[in-house]
PDB file of N, CA and C in Angstrom:
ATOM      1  N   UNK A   1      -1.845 -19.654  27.509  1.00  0.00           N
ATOM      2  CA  UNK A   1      -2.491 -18.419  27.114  1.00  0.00           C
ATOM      3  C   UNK A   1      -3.930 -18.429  27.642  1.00  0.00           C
ATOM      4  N   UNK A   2      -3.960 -17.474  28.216  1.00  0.00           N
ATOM      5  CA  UNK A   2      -5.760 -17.274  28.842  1.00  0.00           C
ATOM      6  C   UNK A   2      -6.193 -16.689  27.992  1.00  0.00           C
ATOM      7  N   UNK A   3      -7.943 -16.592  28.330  1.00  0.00           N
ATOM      8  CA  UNK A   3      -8.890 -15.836  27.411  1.00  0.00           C
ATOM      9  C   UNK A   3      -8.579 -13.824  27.077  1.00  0.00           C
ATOM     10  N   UNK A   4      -7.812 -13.906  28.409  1.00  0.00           N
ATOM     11  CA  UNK A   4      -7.419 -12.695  28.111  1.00  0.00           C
ATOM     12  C   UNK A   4      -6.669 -11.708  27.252  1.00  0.00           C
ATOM     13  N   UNK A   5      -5.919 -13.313  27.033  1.00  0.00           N
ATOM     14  CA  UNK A   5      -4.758 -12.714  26.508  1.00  0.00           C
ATOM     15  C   UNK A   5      -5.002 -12.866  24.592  1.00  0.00           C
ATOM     16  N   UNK A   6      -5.912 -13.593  24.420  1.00  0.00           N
ATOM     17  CA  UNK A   6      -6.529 -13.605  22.742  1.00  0.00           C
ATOM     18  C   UNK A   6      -7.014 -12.023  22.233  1.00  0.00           C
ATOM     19  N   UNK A   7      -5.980 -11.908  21.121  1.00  0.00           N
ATOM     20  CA  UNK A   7      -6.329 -10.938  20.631  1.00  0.00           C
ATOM     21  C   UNK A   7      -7.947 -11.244  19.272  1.00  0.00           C
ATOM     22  N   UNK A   8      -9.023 -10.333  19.609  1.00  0.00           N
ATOM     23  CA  UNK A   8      -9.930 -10.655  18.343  1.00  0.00           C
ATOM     24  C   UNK A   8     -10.007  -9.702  17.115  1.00  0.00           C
ATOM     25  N   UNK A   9     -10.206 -10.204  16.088  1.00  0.00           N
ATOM     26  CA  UNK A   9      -9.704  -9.278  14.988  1.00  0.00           C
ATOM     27  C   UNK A   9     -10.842  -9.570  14.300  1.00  0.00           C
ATOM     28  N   UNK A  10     -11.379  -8.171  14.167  1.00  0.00           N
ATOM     29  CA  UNK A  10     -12.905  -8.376  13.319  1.00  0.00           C
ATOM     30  C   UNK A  10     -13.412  -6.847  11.829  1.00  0.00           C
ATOM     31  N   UNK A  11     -13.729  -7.515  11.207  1.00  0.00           N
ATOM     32  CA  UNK A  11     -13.869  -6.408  10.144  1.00  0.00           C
ATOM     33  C   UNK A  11     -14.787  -5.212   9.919  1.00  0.00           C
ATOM     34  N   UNK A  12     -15.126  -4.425   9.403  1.00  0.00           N
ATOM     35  CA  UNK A  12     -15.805  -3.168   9.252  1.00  0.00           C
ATOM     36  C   UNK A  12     -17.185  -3.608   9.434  1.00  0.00           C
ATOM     37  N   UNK A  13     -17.490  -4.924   9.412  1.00  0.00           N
ATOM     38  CA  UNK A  13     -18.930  -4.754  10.158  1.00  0.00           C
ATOM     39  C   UNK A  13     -19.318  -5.745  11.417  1.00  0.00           C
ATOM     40  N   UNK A  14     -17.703  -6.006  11.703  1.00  0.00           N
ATOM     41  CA  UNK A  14     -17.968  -6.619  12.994  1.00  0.00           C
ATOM     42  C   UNK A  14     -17.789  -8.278  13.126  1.00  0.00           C
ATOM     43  N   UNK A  15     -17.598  -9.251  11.817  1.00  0.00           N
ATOM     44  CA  UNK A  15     -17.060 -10.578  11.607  1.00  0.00           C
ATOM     45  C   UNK A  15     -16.114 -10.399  11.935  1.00  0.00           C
ATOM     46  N   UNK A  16     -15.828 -11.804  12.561  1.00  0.00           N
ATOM     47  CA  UNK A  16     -14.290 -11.661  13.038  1.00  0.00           C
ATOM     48  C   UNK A  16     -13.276 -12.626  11.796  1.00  0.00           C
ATOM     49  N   UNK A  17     -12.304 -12.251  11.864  1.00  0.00           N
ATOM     50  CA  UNK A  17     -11.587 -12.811  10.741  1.00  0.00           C
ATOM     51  C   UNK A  17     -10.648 -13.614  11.455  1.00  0.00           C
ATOM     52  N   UNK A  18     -10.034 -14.656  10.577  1.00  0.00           N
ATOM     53  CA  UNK A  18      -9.030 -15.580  11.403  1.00  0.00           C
ATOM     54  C   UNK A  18      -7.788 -15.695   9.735  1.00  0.00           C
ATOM     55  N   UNK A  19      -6.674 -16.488   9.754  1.00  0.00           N
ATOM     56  CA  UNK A  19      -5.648 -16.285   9.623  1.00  0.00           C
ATOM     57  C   UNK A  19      -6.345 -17.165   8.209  1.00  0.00           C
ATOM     58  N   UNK A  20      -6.039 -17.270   6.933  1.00  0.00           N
ATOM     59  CA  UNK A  20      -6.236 -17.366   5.474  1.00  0.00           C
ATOM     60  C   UNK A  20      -7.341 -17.093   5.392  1.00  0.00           C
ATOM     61  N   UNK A  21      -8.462 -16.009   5.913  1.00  0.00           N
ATOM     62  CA  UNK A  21      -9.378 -15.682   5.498  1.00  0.00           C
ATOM     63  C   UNK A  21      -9.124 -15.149   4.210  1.00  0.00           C
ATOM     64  N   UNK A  22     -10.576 -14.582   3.274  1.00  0.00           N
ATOM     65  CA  UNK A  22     -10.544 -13.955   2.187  1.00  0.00           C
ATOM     66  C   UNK A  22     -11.594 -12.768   2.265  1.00  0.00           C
ATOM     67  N   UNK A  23     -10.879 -11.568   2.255  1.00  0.00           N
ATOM     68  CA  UNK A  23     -11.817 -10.292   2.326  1.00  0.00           C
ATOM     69  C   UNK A  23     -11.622  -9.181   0.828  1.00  0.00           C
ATOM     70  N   UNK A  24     -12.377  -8.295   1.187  1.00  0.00           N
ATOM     71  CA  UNK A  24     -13.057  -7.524  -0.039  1.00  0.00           C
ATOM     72  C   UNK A  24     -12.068  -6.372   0.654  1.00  0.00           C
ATOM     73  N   UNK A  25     -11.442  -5.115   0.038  1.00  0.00           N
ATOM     74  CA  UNK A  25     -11.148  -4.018   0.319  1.00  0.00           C
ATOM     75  C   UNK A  25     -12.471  -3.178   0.325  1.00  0.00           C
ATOM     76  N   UNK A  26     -13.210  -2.348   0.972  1.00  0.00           N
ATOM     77  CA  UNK A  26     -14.216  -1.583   0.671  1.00  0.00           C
ATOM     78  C   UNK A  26     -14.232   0.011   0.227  1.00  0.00           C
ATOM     79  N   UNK A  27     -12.457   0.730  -0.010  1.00  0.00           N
ATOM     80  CA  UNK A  27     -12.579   2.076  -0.284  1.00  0.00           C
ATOM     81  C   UNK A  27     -11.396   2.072  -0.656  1.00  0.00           C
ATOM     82  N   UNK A  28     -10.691   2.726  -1.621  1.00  0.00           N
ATOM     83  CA  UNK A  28      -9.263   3.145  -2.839  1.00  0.00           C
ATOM     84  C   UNK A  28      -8.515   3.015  -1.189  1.00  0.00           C
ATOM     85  N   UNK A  29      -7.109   2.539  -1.766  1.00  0.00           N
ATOM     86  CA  UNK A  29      -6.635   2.385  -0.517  1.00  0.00           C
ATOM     87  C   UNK A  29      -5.425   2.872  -1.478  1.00  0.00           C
ATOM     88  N   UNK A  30      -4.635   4.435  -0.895  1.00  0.00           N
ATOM     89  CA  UNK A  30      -3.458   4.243  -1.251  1.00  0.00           C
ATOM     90  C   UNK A  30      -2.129   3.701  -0.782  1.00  0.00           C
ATOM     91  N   UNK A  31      -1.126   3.343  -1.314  1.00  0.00           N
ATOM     92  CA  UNK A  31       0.028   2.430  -0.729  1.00  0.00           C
ATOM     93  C   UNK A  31       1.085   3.709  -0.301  1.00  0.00           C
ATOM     94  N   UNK A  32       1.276   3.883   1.225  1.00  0.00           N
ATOM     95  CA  UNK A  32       2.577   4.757   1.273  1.00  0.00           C
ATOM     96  C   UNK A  32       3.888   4.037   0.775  1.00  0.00           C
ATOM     97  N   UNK A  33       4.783   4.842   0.617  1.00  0.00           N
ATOM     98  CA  UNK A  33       5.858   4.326  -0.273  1.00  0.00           C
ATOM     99  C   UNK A  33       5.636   4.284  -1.666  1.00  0.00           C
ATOM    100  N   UNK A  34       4.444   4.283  -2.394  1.00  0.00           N
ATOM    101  CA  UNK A  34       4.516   3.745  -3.624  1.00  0.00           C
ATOM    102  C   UNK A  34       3.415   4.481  -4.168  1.00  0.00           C
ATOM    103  N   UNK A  35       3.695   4.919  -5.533  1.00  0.00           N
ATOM    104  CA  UNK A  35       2.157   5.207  -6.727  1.00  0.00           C
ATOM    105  C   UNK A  35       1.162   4.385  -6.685  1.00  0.00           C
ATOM    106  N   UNK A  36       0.943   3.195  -5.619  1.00  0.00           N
ATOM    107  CA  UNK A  36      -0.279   2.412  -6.071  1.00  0.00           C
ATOM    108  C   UNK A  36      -1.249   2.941  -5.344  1.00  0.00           C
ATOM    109  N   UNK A  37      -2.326   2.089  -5.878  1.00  0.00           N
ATOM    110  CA  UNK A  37      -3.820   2.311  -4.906  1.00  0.00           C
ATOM    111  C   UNK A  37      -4.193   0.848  -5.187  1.00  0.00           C
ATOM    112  N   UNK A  38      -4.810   0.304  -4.013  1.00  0.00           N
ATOM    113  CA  UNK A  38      -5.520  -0.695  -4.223  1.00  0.00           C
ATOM    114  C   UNK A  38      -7.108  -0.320  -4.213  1.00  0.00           C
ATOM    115  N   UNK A  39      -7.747  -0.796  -5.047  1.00  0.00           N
ATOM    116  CA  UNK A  39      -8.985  -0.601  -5.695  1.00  0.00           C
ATOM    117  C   UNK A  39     -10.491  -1.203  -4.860  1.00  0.00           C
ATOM    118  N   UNK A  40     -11.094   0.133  -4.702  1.00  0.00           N
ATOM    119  CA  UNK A  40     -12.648  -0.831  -3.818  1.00  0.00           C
ATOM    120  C   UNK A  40     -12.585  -2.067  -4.814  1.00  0.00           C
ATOM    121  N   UNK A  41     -13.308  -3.076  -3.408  1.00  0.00           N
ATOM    122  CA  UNK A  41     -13.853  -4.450  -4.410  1.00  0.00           C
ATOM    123  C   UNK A  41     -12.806  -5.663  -4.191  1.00  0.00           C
ATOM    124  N   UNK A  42     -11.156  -5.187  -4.647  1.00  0.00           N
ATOM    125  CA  UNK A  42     -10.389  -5.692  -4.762  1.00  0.00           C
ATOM    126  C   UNK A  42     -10.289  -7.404  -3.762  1.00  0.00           C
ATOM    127  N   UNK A  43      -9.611  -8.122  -4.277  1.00  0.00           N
ATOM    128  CA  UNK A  43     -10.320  -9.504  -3.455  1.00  0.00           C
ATOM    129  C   UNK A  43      -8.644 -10.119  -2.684  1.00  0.00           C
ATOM    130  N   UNK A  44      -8.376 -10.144  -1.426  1.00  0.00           N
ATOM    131  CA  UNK A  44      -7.559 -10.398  -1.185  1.00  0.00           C
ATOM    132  C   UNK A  44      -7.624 -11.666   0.127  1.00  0.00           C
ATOM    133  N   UNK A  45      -6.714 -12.701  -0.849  1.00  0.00           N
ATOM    134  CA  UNK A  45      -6.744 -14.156  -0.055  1.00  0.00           C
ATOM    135  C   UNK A  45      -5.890 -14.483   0.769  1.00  0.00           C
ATOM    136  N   UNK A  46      -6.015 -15.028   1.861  1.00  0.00           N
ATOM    137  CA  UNK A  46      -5.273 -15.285   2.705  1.00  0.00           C
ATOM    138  C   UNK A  46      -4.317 -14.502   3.703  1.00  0.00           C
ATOM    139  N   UNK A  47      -5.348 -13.878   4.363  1.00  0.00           N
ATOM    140  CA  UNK A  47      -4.928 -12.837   5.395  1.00  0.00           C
ATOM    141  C   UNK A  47      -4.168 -13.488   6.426  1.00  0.00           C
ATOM    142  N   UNK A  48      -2.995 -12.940   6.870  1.00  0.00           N
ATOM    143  CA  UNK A  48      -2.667 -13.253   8.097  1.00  0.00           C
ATOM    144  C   UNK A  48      -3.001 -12.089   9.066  1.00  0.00           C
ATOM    145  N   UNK A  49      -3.346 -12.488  10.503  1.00  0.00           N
ATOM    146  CA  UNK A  49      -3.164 -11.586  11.652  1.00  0.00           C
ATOM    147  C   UNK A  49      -1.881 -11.621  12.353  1.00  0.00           C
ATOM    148  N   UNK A  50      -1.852  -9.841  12.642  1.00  0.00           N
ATOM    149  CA  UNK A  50      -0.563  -9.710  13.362  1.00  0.00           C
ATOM    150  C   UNK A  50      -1.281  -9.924  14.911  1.00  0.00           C
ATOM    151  N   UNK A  51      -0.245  -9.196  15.576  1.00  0.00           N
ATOM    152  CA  UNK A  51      -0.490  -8.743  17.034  1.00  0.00           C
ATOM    153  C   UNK A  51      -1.286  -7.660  17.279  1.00  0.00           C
ATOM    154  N   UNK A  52      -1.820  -6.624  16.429  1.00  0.00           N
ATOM    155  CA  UNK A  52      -2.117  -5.490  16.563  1.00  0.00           C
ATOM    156  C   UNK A  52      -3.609  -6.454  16.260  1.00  0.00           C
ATOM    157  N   UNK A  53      -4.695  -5.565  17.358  1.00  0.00           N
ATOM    158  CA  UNK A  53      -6.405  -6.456  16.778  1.00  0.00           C
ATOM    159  C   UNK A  53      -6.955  -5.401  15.414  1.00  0.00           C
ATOM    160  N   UNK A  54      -6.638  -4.371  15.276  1.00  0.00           N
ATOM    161  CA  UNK A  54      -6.937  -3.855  13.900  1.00  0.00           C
ATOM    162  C   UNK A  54      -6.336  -3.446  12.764  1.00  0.00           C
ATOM    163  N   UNK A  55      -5.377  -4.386  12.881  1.00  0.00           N
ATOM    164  CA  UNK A  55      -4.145  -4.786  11.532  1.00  0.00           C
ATOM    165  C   UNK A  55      -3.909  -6.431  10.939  1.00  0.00           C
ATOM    166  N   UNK A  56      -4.118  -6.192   9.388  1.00  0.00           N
ATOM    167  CA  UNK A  56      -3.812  -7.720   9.328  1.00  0.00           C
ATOM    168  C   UNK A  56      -2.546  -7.712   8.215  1.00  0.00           C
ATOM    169  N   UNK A  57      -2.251  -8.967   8.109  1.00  0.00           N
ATOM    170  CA  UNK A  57      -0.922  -8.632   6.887  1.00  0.00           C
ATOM    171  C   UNK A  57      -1.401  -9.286   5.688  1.00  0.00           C
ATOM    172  N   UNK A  58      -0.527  -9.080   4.563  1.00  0.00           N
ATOM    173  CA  UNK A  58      -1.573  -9.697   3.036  1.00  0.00           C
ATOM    174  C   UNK A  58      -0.536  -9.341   1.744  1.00  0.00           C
ATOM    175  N   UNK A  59      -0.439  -9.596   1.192  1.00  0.00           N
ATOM    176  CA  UNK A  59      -0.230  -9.725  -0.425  1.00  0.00           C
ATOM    177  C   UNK A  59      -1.089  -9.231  -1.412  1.00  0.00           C
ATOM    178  N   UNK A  60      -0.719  -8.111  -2.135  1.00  0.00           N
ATOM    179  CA  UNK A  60      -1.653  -7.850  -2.566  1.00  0.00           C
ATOM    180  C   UNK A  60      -0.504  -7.658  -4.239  1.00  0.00           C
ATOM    181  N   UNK A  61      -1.449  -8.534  -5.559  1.00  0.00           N
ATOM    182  CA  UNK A  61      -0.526  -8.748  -6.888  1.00  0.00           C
ATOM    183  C   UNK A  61       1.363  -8.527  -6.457  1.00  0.00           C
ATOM    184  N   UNK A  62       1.759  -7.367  -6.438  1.00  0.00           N
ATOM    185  CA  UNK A  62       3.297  -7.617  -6.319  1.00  0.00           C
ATOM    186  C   UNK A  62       3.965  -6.841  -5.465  1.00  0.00           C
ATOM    187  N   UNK A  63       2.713  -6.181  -4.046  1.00  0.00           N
ATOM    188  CA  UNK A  63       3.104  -5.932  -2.934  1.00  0.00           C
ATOM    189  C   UNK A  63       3.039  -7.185  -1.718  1.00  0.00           C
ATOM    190  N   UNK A  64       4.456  -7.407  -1.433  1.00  0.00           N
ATOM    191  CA  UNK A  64       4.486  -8.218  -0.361  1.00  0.00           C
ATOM    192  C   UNK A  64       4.509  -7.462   1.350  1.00  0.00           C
ATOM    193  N   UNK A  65       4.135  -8.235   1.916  1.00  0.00           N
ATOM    194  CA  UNK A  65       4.309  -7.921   3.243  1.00  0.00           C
ATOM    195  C   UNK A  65       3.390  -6.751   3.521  1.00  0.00           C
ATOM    196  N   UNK A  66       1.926  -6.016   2.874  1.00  0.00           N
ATOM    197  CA  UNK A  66       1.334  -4.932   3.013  1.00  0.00           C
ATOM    198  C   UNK A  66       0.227  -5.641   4.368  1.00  0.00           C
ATOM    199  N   UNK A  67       0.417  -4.708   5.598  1.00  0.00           N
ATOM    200  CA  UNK A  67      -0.439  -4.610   6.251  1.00  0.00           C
ATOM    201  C   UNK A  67      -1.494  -3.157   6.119  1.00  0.00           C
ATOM    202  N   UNK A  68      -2.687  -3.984   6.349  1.00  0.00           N
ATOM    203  CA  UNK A  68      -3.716  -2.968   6.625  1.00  0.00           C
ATOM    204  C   UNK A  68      -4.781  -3.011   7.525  1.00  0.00           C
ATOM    205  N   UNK A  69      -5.211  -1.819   7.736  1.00  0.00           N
ATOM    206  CA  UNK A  69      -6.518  -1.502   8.807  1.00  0.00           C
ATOM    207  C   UNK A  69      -7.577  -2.439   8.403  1.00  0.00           C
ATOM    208  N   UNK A  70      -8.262  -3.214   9.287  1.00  0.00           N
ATOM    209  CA  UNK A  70      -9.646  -3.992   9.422  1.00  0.00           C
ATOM    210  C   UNK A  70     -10.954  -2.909   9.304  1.00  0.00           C
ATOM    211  N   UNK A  71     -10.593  -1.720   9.160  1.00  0.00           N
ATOM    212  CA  UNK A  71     -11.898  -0.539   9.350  1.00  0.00           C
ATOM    213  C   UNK A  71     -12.088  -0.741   7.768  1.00  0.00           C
ATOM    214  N   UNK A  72     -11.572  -1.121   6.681  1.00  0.00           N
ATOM    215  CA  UNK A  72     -11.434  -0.621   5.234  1.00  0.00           C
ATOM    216  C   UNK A  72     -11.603  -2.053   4.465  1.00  0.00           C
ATOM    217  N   UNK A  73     -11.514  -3.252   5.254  1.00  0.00           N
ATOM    218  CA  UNK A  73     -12.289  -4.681   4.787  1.00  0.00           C
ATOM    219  C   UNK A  73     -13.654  -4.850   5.199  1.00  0.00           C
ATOM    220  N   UNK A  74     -13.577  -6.253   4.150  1.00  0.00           N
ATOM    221  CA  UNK A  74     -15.150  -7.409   4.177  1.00  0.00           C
ATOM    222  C   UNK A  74     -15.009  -7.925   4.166  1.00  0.00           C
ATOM    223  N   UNK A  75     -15.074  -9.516   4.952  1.00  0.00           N
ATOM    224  CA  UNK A  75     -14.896 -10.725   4.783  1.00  0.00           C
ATOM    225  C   UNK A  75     -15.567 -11.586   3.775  1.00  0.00           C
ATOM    226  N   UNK A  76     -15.384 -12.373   3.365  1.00  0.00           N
ATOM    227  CA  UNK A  76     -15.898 -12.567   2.038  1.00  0.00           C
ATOM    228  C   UNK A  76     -16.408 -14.121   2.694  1.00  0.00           C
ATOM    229  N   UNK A  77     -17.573 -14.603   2.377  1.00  0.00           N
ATOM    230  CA  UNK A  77     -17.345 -15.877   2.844  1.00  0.00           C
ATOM    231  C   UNK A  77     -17.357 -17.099   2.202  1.00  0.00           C
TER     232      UNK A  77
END
């Protein structure tokens, strides 16, 4: 794999995040498919990155498998 081919995945103010990071949600996020919202603030551990550079995947209480936009995190450090 060349330098080219690294995808970088970085958050709403520009940190880049890597795979069990821990970030902050920063705005009501509603869940398609479902009545939820995940809540500004909300603290979610152990991000994985997909393939997409402004999508990551995550767990959030008793949604599995929820990916979301990097425009709407904070990395927490």
């Amino acid at each position: 794999m060349t330098d080219d081919d690294l995808i970088v995945v970085k958050d709403s103010n520009g940190t880049r995040l890597h795979d069990g990071d821990t970030v902050h949600v920063i705005k009501d996020l509603k869940v398609k498919g479902t009545s939820s919202v995940i809540k500004q603030g909300t603290k979610i551990k152990g991000i994985r990155l997909t393939d997409v550079e402004d999508e990551i995947e995550c767990r959030v209480d008793t949604i599995k498998g929820l990916v979301l936009k990097t425009q709407f995190l904070k990395r927490v450090n």
